[in-house]
N, C-alpha and C. Protein backbone atom coordinates (compact mmCIF):
# COMPACT_ATOMS: atom_id res chain seq x y z
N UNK A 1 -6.10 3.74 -0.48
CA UNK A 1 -5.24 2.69 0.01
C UNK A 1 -6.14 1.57 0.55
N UNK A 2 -5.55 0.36 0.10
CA UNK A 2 -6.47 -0.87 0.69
C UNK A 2 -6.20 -1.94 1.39
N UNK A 3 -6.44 -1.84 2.90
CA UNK A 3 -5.30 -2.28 4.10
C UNK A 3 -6.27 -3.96 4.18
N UNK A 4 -5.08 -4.59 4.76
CA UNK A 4 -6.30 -6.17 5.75
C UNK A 4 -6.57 -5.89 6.47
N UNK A 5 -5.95 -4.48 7.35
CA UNK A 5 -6.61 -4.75 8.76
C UNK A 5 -8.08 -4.28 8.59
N UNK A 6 -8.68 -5.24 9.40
CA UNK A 6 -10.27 -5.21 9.82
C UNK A 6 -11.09 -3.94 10.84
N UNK A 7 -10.24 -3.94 11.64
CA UNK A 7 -10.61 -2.84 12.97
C UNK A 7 -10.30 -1.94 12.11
N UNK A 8 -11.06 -1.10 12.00
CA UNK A 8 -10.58 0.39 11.40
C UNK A 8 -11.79 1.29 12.22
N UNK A 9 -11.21 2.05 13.23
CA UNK A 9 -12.18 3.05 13.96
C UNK A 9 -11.90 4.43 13.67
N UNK A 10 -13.00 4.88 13.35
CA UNK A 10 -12.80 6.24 13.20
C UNK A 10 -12.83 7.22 14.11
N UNK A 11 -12.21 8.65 13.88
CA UNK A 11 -12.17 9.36 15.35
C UNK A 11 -11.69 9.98 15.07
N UNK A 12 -11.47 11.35 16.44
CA UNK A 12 -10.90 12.24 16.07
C UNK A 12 -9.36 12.34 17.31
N UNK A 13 -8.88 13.22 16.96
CA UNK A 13 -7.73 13.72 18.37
C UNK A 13 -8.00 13.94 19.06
N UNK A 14 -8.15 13.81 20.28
CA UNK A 14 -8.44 14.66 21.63
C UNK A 14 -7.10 15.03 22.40
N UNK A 15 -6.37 14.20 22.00
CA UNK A 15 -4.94 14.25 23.14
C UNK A 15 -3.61 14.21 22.22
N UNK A 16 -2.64 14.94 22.35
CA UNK A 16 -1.43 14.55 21.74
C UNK A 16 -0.38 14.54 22.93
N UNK A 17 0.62 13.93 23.67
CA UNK A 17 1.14 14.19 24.46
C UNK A 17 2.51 13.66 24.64
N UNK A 18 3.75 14.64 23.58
CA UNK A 18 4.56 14.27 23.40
C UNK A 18 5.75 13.49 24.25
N UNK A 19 6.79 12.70 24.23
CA UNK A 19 7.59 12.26 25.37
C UNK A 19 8.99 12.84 24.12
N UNK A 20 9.88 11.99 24.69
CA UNK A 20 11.63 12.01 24.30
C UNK A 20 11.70 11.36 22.91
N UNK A 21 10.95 10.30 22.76
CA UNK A 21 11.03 9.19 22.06
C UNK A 21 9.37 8.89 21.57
N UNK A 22 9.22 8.64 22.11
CA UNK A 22 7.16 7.80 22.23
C UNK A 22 6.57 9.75 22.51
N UNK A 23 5.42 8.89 21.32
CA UNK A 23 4.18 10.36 21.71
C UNK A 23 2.47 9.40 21.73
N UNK A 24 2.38 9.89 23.17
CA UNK A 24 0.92 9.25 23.62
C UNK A 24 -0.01 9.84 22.74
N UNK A 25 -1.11 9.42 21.94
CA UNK A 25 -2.04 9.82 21.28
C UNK A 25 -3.67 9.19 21.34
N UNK A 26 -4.62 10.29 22.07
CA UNK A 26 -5.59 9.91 22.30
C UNK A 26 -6.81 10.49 21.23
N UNK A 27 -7.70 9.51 20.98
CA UNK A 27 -8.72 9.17 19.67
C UNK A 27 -10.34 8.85 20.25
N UNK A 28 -10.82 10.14 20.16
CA UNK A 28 -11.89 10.19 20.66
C UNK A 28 -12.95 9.33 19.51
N UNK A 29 -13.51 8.58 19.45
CA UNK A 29 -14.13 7.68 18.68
C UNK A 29 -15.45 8.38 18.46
N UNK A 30 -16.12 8.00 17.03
CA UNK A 30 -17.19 8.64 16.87
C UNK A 30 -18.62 7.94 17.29
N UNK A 31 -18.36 6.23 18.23
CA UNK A 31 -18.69 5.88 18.86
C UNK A 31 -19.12 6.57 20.83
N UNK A 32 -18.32 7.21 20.68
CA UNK A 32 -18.29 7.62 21.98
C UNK A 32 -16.98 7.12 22.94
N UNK A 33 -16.47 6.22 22.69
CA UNK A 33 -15.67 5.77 23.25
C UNK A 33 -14.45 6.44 23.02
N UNK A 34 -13.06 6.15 23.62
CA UNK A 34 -11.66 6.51 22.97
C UNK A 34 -10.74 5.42 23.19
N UNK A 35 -9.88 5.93 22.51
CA UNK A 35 -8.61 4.27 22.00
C UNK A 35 -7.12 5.72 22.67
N UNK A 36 -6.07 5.02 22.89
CA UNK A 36 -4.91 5.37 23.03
C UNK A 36 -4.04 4.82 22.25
N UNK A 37 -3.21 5.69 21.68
CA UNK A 37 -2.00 4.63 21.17
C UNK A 37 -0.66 5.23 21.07
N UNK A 38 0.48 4.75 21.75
CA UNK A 38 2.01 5.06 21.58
C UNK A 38 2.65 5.00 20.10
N UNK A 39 2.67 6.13 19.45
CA UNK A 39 3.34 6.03 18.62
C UNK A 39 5.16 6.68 18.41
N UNK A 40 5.75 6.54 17.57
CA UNK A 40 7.07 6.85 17.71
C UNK A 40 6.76 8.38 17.70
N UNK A 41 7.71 9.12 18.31
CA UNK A 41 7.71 10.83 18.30
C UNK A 41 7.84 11.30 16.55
N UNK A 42 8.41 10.46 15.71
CA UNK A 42 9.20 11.07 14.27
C UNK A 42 7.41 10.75 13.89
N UNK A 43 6.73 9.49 13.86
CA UNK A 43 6.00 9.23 13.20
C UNK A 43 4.75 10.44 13.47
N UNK A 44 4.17 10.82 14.67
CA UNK A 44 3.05 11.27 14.73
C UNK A 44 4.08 12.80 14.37
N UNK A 45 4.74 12.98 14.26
CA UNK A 45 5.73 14.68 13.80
C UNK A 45 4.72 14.50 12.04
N UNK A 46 5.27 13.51 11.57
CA UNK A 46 5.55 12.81 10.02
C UNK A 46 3.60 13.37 9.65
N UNK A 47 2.95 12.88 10.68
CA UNK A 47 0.97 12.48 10.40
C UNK A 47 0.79 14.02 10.44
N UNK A 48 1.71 14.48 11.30
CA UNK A 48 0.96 16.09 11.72
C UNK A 48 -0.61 16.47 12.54
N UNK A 49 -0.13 15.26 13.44
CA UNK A 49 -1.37 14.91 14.78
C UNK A 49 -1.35 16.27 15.34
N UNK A 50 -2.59 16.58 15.37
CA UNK A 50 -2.82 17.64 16.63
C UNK A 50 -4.35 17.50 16.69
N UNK A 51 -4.68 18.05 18.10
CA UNK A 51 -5.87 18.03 18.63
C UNK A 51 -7.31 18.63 17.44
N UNK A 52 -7.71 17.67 17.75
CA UNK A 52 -9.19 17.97 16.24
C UNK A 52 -8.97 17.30 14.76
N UNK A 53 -7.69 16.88 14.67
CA UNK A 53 -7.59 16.19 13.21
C UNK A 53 -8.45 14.65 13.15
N UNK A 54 -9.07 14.38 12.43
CA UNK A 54 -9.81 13.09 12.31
C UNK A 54 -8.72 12.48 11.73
N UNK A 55 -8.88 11.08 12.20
CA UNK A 55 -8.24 10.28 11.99
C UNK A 55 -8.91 8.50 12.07
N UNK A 56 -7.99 7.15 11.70
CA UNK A 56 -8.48 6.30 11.60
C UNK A 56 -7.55 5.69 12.72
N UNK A 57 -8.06 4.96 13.32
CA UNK A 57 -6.93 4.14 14.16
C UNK A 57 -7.64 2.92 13.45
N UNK A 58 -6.22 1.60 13.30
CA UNK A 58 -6.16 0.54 13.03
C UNK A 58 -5.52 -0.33 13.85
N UNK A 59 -6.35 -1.52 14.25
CA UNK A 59 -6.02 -2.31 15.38
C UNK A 59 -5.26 -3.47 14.71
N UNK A 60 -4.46 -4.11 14.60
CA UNK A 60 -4.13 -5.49 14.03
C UNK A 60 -3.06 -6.25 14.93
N UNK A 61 -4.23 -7.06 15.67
CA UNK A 61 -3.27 -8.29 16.74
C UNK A 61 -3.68 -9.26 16.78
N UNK A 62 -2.34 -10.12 17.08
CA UNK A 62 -3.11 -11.51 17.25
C UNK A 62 -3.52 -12.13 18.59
N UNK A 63 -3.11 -11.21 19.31
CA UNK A 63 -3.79 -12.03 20.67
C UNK A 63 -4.64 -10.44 21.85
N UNK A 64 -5.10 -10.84 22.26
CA UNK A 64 -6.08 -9.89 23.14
C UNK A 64 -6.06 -10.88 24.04
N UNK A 65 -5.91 -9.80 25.91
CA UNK A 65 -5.49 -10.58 26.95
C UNK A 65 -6.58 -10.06 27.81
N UNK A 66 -7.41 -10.58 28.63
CA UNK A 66 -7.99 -10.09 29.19
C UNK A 66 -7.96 -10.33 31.27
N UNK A 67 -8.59 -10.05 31.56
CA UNK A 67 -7.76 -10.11 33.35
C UNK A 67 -9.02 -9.98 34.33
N UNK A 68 -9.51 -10.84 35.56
CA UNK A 68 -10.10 -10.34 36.44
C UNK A 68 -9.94 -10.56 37.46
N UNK A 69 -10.51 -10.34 38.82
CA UNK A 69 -9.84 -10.53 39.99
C UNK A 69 -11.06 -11.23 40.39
C-alpha cells in the first residue's frame, strides 16, 4: 500500500487500554521514544492490537500547537 502520509514511525505495542467507545493505544518506537493514539474501540478490535504486535503509526496534520509558560 502507498500512503502520502510522510510521518510513518515504526514501533511496537506496549499498551492497549480499552474504554466504552475509544481504545488508548501506546507505541513504543524503535527510536526509543513512544507515541499514543485514541483509536475507535471497533477499529483497534478490526487491527487485532495487542501488546508486542509491531506496528506503523502515521501522523498526518496540519497544524502542531505548541505551549510554554
Amino acid at each position: 500500500m502507498r500512503l502520502s502520509t510522510r510521518n510513518q514511525l515504526v514501533g511496537t505495542v506496549s499498551a492497549v487500554k480499552p474504554g466504552a467507545v475509544m481504545t488508548v493505544v501506546t507505541v513504543q518506537l524503535d527510536g526509543g521514544q513512544s507515541v499514543t493514539a485514541s483509536i475507535t474501540k471497533d477499529a483497534a478490535e478490526e487491527l487485532e492490537l495487542e501488546v508486542g504486535k509491531p506496528v506503523t503509526a502515521l501522523v498526518k496534520s496540519t497544524e502542531v500547537m505548541l505551549g510554554v509558560e
